[in-house]
N, C-alpha and C. Protein backbone atom coordinates (compact mmCIF):
# COMPACT_ATOMS: atom_id res chain seq x y z
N UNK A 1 -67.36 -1.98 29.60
CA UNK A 1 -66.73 -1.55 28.38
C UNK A 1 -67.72 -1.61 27.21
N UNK A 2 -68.77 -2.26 27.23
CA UNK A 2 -69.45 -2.94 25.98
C UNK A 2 -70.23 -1.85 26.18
N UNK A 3 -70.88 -1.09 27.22
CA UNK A 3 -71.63 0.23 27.63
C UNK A 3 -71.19 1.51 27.03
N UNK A 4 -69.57 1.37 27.13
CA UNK A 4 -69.05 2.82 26.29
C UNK A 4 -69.15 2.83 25.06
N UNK A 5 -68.94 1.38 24.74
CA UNK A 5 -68.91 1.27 23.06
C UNK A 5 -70.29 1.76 22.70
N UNK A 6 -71.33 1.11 23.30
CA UNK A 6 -72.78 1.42 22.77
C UNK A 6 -72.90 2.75 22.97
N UNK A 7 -72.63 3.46 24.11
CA UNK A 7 -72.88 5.03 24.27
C UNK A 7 -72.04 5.48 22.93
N UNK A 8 -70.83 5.37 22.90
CA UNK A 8 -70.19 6.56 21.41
C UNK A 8 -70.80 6.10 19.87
N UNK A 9 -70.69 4.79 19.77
CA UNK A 9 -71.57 4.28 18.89
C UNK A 9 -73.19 5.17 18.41
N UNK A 10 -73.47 4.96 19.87
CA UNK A 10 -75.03 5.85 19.16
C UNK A 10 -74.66 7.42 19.16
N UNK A 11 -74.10 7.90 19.91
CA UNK A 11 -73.52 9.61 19.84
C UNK A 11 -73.16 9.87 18.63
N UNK A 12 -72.17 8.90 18.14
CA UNK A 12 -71.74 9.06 16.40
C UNK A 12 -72.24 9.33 15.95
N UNK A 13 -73.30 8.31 15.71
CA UNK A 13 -74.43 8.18 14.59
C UNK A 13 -75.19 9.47 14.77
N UNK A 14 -76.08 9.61 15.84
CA UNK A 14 -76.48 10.29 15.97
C UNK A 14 -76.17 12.13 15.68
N UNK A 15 -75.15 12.56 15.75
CA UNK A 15 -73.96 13.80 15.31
C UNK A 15 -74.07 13.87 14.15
N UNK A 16 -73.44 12.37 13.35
CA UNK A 16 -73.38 12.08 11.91
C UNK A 16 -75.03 12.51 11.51
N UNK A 17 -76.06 11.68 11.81
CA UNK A 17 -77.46 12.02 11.12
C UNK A 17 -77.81 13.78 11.26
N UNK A 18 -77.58 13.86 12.58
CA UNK A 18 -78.11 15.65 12.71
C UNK A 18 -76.90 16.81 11.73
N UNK A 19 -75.93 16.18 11.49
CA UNK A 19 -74.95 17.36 10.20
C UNK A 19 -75.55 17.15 9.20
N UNK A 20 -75.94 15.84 9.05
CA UNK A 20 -76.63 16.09 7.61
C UNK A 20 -78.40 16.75 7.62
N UNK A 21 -78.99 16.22 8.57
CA UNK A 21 -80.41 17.17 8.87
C UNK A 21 -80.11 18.46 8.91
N UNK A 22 -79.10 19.07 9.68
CA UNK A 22 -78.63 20.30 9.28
C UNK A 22 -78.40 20.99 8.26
N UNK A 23 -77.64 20.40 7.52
CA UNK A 23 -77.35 20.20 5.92
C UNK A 23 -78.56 20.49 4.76
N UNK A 24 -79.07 19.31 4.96
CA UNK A 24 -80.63 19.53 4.72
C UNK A 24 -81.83 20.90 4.89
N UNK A 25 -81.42 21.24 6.12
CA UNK A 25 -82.41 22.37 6.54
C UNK A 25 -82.38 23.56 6.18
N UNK A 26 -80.99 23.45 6.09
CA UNK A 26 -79.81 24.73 5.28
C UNK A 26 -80.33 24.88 3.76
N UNK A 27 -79.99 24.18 2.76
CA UNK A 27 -80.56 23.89 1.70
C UNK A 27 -82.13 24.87 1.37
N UNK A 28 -82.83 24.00 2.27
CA UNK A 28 -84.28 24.38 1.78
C UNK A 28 -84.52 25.11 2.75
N UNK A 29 -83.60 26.35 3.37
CA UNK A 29 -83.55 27.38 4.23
C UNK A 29 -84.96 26.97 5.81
N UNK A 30 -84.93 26.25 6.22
CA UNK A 30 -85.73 25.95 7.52
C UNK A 30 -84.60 25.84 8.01
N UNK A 31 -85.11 26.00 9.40
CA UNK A 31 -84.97 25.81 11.02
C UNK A 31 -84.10 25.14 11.25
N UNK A 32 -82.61 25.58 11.41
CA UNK A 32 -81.31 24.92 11.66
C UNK A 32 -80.97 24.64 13.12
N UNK A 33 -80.05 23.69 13.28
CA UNK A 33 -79.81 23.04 14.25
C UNK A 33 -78.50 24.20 15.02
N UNK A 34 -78.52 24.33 16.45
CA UNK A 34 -77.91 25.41 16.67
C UNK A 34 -76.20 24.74 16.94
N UNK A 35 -75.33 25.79 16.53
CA UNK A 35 -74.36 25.21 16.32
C UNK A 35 -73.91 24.61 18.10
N UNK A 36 -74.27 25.20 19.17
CA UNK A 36 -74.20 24.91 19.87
C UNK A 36 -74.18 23.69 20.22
N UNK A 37 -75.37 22.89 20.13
CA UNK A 37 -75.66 21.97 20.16
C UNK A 37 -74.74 20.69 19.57
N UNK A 38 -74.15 21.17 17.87
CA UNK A 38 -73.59 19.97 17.59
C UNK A 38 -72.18 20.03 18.38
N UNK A 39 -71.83 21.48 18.91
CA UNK A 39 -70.83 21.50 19.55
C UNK A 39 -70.52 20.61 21.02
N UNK A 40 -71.54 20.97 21.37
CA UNK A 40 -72.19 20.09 22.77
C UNK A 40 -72.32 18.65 22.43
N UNK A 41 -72.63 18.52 21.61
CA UNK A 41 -72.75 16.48 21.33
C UNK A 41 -71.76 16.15 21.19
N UNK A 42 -70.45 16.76 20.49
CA UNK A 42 -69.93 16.53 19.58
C UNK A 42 -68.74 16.29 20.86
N UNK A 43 -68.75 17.63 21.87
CA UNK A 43 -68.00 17.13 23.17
C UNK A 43 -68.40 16.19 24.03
N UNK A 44 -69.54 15.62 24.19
CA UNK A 44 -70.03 14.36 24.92
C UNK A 44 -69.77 13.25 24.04
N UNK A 45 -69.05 13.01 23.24
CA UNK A 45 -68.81 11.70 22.60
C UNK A 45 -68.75 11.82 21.33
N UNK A 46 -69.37 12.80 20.59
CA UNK A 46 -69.71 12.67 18.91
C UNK A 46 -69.36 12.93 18.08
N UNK A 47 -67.28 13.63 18.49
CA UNK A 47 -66.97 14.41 17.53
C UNK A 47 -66.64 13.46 16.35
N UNK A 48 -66.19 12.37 16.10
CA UNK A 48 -66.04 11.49 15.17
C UNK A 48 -67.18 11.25 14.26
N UNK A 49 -68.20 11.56 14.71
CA UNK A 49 -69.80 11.31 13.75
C UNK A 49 -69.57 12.76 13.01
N UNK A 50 -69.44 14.02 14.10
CA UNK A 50 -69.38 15.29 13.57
C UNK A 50 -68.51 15.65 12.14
N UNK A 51 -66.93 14.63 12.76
CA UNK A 51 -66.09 14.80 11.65
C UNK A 51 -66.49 14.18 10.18
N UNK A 52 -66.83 13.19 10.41
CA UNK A 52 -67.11 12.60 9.12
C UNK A 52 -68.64 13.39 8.69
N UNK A 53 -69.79 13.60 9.72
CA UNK A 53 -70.39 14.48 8.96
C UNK A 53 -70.31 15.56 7.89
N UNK A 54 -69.23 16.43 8.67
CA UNK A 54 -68.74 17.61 7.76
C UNK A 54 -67.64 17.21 6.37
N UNK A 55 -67.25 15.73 6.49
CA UNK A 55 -66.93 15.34 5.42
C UNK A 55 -67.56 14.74 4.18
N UNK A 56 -68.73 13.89 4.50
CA UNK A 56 -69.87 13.47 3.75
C UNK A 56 -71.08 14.42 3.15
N UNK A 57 -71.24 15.40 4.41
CA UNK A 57 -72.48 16.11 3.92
C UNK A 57 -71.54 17.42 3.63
N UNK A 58 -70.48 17.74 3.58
CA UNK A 58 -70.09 19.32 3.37
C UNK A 58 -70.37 19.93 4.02
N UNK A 59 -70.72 20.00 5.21
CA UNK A 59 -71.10 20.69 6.19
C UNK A 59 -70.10 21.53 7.18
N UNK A 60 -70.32 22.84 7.47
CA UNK A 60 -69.82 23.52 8.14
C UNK A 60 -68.21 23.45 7.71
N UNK A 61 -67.99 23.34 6.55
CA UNK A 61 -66.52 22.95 6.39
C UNK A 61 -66.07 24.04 6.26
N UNK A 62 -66.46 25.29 5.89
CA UNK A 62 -65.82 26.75 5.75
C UNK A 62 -65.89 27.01 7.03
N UNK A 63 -66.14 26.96 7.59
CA UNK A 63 -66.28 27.84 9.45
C UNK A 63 -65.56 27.06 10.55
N UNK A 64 -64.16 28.71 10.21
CA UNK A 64 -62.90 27.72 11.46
C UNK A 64 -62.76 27.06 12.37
N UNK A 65 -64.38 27.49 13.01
CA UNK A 65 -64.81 27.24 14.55
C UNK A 65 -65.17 25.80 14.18
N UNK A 66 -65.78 25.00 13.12
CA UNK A 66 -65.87 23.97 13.06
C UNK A 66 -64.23 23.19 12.24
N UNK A 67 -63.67 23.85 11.63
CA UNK A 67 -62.20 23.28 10.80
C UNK A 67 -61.24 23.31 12.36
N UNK A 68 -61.03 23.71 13.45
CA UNK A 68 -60.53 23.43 14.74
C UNK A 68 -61.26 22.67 15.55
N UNK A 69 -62.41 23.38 15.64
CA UNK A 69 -63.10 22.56 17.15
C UNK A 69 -63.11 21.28 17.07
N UNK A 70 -63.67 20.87 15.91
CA UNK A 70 -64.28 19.38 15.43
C UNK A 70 -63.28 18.36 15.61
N UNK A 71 -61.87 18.73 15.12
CA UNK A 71 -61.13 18.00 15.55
C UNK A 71 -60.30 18.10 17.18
N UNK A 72 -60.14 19.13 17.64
CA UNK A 72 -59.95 19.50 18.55
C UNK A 72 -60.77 18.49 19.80
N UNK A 73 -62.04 18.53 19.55
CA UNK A 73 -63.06 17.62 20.09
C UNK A 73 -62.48 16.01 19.88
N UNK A 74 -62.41 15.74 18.94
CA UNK A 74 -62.36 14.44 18.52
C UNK A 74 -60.92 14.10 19.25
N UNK A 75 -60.07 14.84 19.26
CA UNK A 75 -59.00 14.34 20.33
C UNK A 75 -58.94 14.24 21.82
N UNK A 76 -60.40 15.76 22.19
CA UNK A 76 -60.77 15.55 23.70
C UNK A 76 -61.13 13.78 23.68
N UNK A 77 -62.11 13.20 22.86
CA UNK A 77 -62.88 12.72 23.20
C UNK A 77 -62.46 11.05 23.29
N UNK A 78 -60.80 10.93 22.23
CA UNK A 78 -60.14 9.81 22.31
C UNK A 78 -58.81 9.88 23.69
N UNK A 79 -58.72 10.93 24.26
CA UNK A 79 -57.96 11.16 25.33
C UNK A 79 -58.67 10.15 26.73
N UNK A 80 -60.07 11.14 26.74
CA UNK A 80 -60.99 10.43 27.76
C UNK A 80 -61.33 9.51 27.27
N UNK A 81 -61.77 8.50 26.32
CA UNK A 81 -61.72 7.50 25.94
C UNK A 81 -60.53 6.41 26.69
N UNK A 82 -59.44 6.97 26.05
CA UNK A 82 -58.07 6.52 26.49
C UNK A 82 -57.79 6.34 28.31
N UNK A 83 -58.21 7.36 28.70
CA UNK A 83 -57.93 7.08 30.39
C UNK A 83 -58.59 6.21 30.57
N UNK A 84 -60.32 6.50 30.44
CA UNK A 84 -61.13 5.59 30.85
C UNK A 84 -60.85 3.85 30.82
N UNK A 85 -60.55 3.52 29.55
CA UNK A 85 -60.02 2.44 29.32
C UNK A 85 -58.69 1.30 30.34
N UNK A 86 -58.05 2.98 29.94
CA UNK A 86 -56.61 2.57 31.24
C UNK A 86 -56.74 2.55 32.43
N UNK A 87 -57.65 3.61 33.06
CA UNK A 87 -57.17 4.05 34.73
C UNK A 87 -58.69 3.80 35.27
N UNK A 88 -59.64 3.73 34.63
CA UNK A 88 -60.86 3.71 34.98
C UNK A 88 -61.73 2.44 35.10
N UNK A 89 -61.58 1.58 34.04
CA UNK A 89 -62.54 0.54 33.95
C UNK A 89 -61.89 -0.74 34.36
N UNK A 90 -60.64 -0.61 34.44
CA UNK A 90 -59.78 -1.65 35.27
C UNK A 90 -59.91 -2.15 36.93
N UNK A 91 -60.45 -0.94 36.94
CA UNK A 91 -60.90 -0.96 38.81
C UNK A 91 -62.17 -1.76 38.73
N UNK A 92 -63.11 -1.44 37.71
CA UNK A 92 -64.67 -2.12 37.93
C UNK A 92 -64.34 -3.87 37.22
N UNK A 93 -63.51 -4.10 36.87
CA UNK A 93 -63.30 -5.86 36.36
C UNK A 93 -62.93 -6.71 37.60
N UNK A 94 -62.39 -6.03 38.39
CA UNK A 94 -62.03 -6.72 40.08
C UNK A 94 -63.88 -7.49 40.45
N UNK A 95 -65.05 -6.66 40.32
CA UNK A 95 -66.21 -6.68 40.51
C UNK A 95 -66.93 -7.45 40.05
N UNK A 96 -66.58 -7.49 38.58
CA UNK A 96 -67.68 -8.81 38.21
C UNK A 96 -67.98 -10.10 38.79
């Protein structure tokens, strides 16, 4: 359990820092981060960094695909959270 925490923990952060590098890059028109990508992190664990990204840095907040997905994500990602917890990691505590 202390493994998942550290995995979403750093995914967060990590989501959270790259919206705003994004943010940033945007600004002073360089080499943006592809939306793909935060889409892709954002479904492996990060939509909660993502969300508050686009709340802190203003980011992507006009573009529906991010005003749905982002949260959309963030509920994939407390669902599987949620099983894991329940149906999953209960089997590996028999083990220790």
């Amino acid at each position: 359990m202390k493994l998942l925490f550290i995995y979403l923990l750093v995914m967060n952060v990590a989501v959270f820092v790259l919206m705003g590098h994004d943010k940033s890059r945007a600004r002073k028109g360089g080499r943006r981060v592809p939306e793909r990508r935060l889409f892709g992190l954002s479904a492996a664990g990060g939509a909660l960094g993502a969300w508050v990204g686009m709340r802190v840095w203003r980011h992507k907040t006009k573009h529906v695909s991010f005003q749905l997905g982002i949260p959309a994500l963030l509920l994939l990602n407390a669902a599987v959270v949620f099983a894991l917890l329940r149906y999953v990691l209960p089997f590996y505590k028999g083990d220790s």
